[in-house]
Every structure is written in C-alpha cells, then in structure tokens.
C-alpha atoms as a PDB file:
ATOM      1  CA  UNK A   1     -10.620 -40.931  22.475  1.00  0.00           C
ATOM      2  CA  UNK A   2      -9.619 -42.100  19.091  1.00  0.00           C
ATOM      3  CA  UNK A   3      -6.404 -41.388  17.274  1.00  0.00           C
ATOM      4  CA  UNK A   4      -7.877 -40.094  14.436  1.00  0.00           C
ATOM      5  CA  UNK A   5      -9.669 -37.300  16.770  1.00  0.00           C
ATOM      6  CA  UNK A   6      -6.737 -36.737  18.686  1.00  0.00           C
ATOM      7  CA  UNK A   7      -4.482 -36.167  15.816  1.00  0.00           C
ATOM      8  CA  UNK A   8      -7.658 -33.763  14.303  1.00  0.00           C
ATOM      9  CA  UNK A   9      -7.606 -31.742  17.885  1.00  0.00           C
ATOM     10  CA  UNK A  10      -3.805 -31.714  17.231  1.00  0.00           C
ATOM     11  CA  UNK A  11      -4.156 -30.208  13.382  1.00  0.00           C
ATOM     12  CA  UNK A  12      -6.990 -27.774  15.011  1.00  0.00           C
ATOM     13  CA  UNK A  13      -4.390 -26.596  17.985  1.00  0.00           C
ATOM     14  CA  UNK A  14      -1.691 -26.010  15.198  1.00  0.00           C
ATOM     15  CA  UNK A  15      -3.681 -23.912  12.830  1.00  0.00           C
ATOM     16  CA  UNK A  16      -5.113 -22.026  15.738  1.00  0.00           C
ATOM     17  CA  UNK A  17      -1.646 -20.862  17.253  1.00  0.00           C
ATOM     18  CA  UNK A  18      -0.684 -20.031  13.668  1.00  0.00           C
ATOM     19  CA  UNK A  19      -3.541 -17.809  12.974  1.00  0.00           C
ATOM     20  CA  UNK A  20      -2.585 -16.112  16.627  1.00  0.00           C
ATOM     21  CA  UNK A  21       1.334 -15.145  15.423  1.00  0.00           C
ATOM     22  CA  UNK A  22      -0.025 -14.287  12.006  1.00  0.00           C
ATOM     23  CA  UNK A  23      -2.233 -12.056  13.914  1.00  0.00           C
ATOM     24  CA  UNK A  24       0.410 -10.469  16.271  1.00  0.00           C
ATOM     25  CA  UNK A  25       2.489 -10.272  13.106  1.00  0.00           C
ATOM     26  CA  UNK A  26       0.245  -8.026  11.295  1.00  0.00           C
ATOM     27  CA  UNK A  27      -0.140  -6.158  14.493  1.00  0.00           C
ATOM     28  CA  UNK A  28       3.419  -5.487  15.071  1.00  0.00           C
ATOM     29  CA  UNK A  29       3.661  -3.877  11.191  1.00  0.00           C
ATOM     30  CA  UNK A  30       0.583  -1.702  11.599  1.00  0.00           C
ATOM     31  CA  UNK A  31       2.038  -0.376  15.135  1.00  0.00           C
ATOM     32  CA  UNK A  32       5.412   0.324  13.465  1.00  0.00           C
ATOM     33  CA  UNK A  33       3.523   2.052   9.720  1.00  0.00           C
ATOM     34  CA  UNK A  34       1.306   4.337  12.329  1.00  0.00           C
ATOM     35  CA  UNK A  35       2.752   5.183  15.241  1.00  0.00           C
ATOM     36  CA  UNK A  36       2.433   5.371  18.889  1.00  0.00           C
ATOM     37  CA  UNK A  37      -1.121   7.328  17.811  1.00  0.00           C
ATOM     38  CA  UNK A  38      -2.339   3.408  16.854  1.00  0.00           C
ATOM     39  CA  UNK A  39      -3.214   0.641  18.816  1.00  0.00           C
ATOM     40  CA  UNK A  40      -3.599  -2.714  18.140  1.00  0.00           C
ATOM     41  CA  UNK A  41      -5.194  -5.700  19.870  1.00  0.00           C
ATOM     42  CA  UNK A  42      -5.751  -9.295  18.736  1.00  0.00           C
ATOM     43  CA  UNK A  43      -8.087 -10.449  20.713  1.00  0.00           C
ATOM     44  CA  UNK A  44      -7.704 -14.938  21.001  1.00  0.00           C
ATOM     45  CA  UNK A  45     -11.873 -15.672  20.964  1.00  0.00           C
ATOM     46  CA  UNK A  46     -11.393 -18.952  22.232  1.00  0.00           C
ATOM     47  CA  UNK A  47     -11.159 -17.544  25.715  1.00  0.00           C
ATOM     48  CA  UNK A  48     -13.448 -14.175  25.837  1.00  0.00           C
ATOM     49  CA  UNK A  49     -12.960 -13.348  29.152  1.00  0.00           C
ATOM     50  CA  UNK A  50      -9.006 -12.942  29.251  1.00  0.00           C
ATOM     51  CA  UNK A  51      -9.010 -12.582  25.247  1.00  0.00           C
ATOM     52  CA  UNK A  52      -6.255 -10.147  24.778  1.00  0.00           C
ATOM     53  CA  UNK A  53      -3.005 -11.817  24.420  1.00  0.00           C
ATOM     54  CA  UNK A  54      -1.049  -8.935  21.993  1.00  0.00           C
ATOM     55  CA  UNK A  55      -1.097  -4.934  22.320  1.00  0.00           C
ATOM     56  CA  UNK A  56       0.546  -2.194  20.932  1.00  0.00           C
ATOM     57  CA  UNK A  57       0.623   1.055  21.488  1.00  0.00           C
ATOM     58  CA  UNK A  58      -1.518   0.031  25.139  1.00  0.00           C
ATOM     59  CA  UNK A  59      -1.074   3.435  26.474  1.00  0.00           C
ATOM     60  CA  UNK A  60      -3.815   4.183  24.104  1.00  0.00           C
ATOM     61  CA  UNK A  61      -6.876   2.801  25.832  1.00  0.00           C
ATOM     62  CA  UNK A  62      -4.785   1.876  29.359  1.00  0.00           C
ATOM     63  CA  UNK A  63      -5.624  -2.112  28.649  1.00  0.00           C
ATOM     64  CA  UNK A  64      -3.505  -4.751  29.582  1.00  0.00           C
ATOM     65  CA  UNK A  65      -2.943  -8.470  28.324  1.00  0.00           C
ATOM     66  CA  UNK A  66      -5.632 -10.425  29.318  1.00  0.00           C
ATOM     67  CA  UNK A  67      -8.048  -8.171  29.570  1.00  0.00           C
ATOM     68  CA  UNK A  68     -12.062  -9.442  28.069  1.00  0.00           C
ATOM     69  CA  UNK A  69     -13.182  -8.573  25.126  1.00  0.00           C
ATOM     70  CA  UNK A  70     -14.717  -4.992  25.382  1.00  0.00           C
ATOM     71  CA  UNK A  71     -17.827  -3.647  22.424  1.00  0.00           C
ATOM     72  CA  UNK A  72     -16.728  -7.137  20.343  1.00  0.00           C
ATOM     73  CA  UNK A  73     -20.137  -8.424  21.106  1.00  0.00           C
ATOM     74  CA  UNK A  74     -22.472  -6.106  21.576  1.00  0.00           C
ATOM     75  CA  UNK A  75     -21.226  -3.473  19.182  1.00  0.00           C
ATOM     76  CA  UNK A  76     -18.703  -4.867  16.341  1.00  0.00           C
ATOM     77  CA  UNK A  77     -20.633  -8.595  15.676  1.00  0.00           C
ATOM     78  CA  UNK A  78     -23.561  -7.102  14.899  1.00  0.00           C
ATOM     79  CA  UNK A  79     -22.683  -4.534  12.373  1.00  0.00           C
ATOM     80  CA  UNK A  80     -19.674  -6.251  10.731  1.00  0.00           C
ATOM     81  CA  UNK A  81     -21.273  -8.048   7.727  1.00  0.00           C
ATOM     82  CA  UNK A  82     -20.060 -10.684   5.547  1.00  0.00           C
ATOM     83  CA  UNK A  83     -16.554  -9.158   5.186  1.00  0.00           C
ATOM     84  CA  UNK A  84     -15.829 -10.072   8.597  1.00  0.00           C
ATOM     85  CA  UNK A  85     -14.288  -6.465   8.428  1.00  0.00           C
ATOM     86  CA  UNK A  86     -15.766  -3.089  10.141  1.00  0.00           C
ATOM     87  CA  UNK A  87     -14.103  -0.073   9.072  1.00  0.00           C
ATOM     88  CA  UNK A  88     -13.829   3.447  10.849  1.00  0.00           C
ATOM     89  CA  UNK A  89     -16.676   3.040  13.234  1.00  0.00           C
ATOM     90  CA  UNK A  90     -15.900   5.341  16.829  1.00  0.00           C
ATOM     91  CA  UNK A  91     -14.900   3.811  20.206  1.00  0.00           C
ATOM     92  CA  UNK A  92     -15.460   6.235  22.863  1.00  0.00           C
ATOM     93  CA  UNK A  93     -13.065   6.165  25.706  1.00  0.00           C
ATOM     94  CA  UNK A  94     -13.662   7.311  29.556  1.00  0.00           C
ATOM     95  CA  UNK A  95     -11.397  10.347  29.412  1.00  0.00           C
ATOM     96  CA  UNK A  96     -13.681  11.676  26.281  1.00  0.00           C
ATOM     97  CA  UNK A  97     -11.401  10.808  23.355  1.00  0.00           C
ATOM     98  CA  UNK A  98     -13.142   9.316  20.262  1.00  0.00           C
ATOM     99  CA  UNK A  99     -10.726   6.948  18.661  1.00  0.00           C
ATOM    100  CA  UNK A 100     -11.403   5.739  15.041  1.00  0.00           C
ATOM    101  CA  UNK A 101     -11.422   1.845  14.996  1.00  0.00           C
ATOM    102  CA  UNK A 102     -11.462  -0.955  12.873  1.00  0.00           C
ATOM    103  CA  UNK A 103     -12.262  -5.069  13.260  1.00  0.00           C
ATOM    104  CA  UNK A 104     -11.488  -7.476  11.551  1.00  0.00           C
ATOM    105  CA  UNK A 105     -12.510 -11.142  12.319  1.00  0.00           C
ATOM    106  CA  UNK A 106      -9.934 -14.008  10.892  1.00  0.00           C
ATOM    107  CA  UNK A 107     -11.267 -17.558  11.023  1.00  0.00           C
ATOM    108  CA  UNK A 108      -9.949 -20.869  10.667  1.00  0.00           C
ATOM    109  CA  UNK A 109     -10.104 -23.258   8.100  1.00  0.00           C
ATOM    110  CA  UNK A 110     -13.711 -24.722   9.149  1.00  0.00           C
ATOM    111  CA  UNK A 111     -15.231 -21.150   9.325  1.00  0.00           C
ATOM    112  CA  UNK A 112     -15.283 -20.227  12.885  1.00  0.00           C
ATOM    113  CA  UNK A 113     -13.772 -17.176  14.478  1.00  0.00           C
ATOM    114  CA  UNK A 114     -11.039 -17.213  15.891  1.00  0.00           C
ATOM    115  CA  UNK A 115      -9.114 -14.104  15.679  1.00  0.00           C
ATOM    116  CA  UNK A 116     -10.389 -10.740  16.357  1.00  0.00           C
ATOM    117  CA  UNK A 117      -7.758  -8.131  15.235  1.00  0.00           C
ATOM    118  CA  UNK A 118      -8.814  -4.514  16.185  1.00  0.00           C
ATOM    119  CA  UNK A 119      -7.048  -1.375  15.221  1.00  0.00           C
ATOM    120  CA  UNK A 120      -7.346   2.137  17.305  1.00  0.00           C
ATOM    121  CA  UNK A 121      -6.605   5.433  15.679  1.00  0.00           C
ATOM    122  CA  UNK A 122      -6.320   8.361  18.272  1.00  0.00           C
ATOM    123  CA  UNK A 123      -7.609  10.929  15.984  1.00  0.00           C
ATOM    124  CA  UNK A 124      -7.652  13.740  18.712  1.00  0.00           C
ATOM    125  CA  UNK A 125      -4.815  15.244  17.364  1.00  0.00           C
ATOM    126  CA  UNK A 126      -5.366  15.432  13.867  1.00  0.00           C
ATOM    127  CA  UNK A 127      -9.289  16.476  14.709  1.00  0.00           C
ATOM    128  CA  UNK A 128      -7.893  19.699  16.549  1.00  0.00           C
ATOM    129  CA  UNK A 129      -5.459  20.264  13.356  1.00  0.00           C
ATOM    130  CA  UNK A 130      -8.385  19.477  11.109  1.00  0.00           C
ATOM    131  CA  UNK A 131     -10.366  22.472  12.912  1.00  0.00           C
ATOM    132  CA  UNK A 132      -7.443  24.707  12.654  1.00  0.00           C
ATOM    133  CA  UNK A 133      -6.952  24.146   8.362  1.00  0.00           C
ATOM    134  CA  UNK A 134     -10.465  24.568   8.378  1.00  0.00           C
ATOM    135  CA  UNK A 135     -10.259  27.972  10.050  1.00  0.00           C
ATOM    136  CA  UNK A 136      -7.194  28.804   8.129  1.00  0.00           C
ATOM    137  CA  UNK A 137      -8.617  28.155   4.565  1.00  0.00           C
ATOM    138  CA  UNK A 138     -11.986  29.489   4.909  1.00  0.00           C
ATOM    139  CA  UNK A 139     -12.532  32.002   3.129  1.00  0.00           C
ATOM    140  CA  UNK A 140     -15.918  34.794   2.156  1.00  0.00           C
ATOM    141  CA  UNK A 141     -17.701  34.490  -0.660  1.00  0.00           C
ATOM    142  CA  UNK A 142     -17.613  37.391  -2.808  1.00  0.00           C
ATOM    143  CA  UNK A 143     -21.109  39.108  -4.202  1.00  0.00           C
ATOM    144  CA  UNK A 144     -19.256  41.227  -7.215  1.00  0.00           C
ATOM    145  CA  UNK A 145     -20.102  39.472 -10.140  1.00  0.00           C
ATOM    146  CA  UNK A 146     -20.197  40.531 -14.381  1.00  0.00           C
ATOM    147  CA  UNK A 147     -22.627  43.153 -14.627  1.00  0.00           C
ATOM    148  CA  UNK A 148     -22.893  44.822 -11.457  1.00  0.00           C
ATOM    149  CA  UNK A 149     -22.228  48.780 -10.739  1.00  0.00           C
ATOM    150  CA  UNK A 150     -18.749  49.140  -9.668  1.00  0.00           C
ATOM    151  CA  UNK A 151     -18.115  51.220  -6.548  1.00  0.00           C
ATOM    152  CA  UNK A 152     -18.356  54.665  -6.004  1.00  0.00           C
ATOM    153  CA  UNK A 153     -15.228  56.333  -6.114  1.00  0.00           C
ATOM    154  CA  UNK A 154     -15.726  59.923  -5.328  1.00  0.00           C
ATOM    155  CA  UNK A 155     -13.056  61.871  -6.294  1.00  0.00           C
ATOM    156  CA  UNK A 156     -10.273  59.111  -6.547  1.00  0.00           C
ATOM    157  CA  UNK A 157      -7.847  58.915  -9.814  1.00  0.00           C
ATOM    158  CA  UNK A 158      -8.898  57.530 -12.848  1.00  0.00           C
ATOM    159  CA  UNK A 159      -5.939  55.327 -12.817  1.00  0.00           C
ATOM    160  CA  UNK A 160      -7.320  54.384  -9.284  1.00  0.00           C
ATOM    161  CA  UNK A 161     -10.686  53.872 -10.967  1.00  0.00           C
ATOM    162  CA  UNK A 162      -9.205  51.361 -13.663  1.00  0.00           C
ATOM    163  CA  UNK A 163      -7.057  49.642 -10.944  1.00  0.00           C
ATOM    164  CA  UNK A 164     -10.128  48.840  -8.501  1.00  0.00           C
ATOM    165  CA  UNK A 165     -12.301  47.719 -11.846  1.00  0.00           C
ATOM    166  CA  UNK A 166      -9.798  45.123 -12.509  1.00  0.00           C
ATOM    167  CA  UNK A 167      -9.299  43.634  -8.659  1.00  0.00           C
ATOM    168  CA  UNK A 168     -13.270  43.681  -8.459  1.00  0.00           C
ATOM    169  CA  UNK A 169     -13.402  41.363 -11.824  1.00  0.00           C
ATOM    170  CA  UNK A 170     -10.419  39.735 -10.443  1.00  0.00           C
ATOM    171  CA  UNK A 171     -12.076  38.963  -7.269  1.00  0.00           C
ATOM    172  CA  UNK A 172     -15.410  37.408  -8.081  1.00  0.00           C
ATOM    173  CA  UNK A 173     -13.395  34.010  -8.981  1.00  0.00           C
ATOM    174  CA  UNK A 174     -11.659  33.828  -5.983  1.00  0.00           C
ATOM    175  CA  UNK A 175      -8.135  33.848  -7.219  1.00  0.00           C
ATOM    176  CA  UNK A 176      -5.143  36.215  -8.138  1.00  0.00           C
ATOM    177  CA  UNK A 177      -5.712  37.895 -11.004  1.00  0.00           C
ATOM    178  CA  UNK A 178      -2.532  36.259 -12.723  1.00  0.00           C
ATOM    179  CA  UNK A 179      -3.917  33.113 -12.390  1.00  0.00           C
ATOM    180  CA  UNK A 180      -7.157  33.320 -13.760  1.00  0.00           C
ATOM    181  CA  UNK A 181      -8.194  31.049 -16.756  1.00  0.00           C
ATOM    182  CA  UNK A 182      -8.862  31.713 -20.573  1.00  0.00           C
ATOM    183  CA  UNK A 183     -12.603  31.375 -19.798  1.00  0.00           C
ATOM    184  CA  UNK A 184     -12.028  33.322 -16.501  1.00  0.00           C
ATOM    185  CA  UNK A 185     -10.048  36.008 -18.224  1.00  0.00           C
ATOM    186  CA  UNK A 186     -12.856  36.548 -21.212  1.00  0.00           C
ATOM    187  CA  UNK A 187     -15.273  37.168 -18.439  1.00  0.00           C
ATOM    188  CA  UNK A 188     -13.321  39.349 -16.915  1.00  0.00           C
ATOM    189  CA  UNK A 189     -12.379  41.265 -19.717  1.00  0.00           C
ATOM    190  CA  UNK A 190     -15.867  41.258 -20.693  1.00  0.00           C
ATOM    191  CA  UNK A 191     -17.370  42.845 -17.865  1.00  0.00           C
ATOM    192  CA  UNK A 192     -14.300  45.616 -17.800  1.00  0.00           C
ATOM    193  CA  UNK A 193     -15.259  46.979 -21.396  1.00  0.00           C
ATOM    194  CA  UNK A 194     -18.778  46.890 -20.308  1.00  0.00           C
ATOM    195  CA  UNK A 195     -17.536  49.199 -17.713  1.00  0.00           C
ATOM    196  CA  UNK A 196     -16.342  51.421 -19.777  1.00  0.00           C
ATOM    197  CA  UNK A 197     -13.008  50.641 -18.517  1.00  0.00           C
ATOM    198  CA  UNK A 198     -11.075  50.035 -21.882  1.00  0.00           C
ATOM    199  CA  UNK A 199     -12.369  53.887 -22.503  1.00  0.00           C
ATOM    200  CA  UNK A 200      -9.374  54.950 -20.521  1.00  0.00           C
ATOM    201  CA  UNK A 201      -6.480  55.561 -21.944  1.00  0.00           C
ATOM    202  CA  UNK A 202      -3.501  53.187 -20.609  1.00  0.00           C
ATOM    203  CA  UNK A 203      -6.337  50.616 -19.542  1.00  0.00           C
ATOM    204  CA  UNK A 204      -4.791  47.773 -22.055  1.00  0.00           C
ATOM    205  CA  UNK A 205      -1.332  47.924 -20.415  1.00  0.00           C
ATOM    206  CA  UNK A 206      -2.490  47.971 -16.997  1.00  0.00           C
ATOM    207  CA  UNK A 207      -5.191  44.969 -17.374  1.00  0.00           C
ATOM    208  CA  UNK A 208      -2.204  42.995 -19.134  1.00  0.00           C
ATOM    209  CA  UNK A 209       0.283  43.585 -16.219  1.00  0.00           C
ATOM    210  CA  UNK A 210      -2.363  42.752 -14.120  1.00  0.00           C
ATOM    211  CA  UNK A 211      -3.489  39.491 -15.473  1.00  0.00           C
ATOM    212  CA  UNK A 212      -0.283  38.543 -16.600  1.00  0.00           C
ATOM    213  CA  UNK A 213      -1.031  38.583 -20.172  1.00  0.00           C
ATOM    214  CA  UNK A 214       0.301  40.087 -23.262  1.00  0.00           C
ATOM    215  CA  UNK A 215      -1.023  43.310 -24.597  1.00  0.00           C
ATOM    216  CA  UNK A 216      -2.097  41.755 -27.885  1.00  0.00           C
ATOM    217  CA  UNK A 217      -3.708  39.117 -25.778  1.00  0.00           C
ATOM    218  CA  UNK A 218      -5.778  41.687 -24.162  1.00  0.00           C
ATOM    219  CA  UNK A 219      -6.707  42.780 -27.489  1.00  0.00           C
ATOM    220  CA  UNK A 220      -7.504  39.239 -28.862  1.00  0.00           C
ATOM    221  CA  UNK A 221      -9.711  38.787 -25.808  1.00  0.00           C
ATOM    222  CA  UNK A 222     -11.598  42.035 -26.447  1.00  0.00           C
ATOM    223  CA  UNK A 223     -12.400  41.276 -30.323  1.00  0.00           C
ATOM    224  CA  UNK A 224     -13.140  38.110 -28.952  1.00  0.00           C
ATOM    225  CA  UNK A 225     -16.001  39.392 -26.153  1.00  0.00           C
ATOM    226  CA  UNK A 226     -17.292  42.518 -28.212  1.00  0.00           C
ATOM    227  CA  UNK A 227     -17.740  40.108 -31.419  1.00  0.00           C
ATOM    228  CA  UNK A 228     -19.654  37.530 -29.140  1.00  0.00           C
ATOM    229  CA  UNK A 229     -21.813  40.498 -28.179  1.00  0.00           C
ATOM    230  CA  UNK A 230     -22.578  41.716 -31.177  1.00  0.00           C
ATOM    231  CA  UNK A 231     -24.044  38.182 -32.047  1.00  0.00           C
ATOM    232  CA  UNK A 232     -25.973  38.104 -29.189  1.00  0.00           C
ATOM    233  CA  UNK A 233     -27.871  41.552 -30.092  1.00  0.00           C
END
C-alpha cells in the first residue's frame, strides 16, 4: 500500500473519530437540557451490528453499548429525506410506551454516513397530563345567543329578572362578564334593551357593576345600539 493511501486512510480515521465525540458531545448537552425523560444514542454506522457506542438516559429503552442498530434501516432511511434529519416520528417500545423520536444522520467530508444520532422523548407522562388539561379546560358550548326568549321566571323578582338577563348575555361569549370586549359589550347591551331590560328601573347601575363599566358608558353604549337600529329600519 502506498503512502499517499495510507496517510488518506489516516486523514479518513481522524475525521471519523472526530465526528464520533462531536456526536457524543451533542448527546451529552441534549441529555443534560431534557432530562432523564430523553435518551440519546449515537449510533457509529461503520459497524451496524454493535453500532451503539454512547447512551444516555439508557433506562429509557433498556439498551446497552453495543447493541445493533434497531428501525435505522428499515424505518428511519427510508423516510428521512434530503435533510438527513427525521423529526417526531413514534418508536414503539415492548412494554407499550410510544416514545417521540428523532434522527439525524451526520456524514463525513466525502458524503457518506457515518453518524446516526437519535433522540428519544418518553412522552408518557406528559400524554397522561395532556389528557388531564384537556379534561380540565373543556368546557360546553352555550346555545343563548342575541335575540332569543329569555327564561321563564315565574314569580321571581324583577331585580332577579334583570340579574339573570345580564349573566345569559354575559354567557353566550364564554367569559366573565367584566371582561367582555367593546364589541362584546355592544352586543350585549344590545340584546338587553331588546329585552326590555333597560325598562326597569335601576337596570343601568346594575348592568354597569356587572360589566365593570361606567354608568355613562352604559349609556354611550345604548345611544350607540338604539341609533344603529334605527338605521337599520
């Protein structure tokens, strides 16, 4: 063997135990930004079947160094595109858990693969807590909306009237009434004088408390709504 293609084995050798620590590098970081929750493998593709020469966070999938290559090949290769990065794809393991992975292929300087970094996400625990926000923050959607008989109130006050009036227009934009909008507000305010509700003496005062709004507010909004109806007609 010539010099020249000794010394250009030599130069390969070097870069490709450089890429390797760069690899175990970035692996180290990641581990120690996520968590015990992440694992990270860098796979050495020069030797598939005893590939895995770094691992953090092992207790994840169980592996071990040296262990092969595991969906590289058959699952990651064929889907990872011109990037030579797959993001977020699943990776089921034996016990059930579905951990959110990532790939990324690193390559040396005369294009071929060398490096296969892969990052595992143990989403199992944030899934669960996922469920439980959704449950927490769901909420029924409301059918009262501007123009629709209010309820019937049998015998009940007619400051009891006024008060359920404004929680119903309150309610149909799915907030507190204190926190309602300008827009939200004229609607409301709209559909309370269409009631009848500003017929009631007191009404102004109580809508104002209510909404959280001045009483000459309340009064700008209603010249506001009645003139807008009158232009309509």
């Amino acid at each position: 063997m010539s010099s020249a293609r000794r010394a250009g084995r030599a130069d390969r050798s070097a870069e490709h135990d450089h890429l390797i620590r760069t690899a175990k590098t970035i692996a180290d970081g990641i581990g120690a930004m996520f968590g015990r929750n992440c694992e990270i493998a860098v796979h050495d593709l020069r030797d598939p079947t005893r590939s895995l020469v770094h691992l953090v966070n092992g207790h994840i999938s169980g592996r071990q160094l040296g262990h092969p290559i595991r969906d590289l090949i058959y699952a990651v290769l064929p889907n990872i595109g011109p990037s030579d990065v797959l993001a977020n794809y699943p990776t089921d393991l034996p016990d059930g858990r579905v951990l959110k992975s990532t790939t990324c292929l690193l390559r040396d300087s005369a294009g071929e693969p060398l490096v296969a970094l892969c990052m595992n996400l143990d989403i199992s625990s944030m899934a669960a807590a996922k469920e439980t926000l959704e449950q927490l923050t769901a909420m029924t959607e409301l059918d009262t909306r501007p123009g629709e008989p209010s309820p019937e109130l049998g015998t009940a006050a007619v400051v009891d009237i006024l008060r359920v009036l404004v929680r119903n227009t309150a309610k149909q934009f799915s907030r507190p009434p204190h926190r309602l909008t300008k827009d939200e507000r004229l609607q409301a305010i709209a559909f309370l004088d269409s009631k009848g509700a500003f017929l009631i003496k007191g009404a102004v005062p109580l809508v104002a408390e209510t909404f959280g709004v001045s009483e000459p507010s309340v009064y700008r909004y209603l010249d506001q709504v009645r003139a807008a109806r009158q232009s309509e007609s």
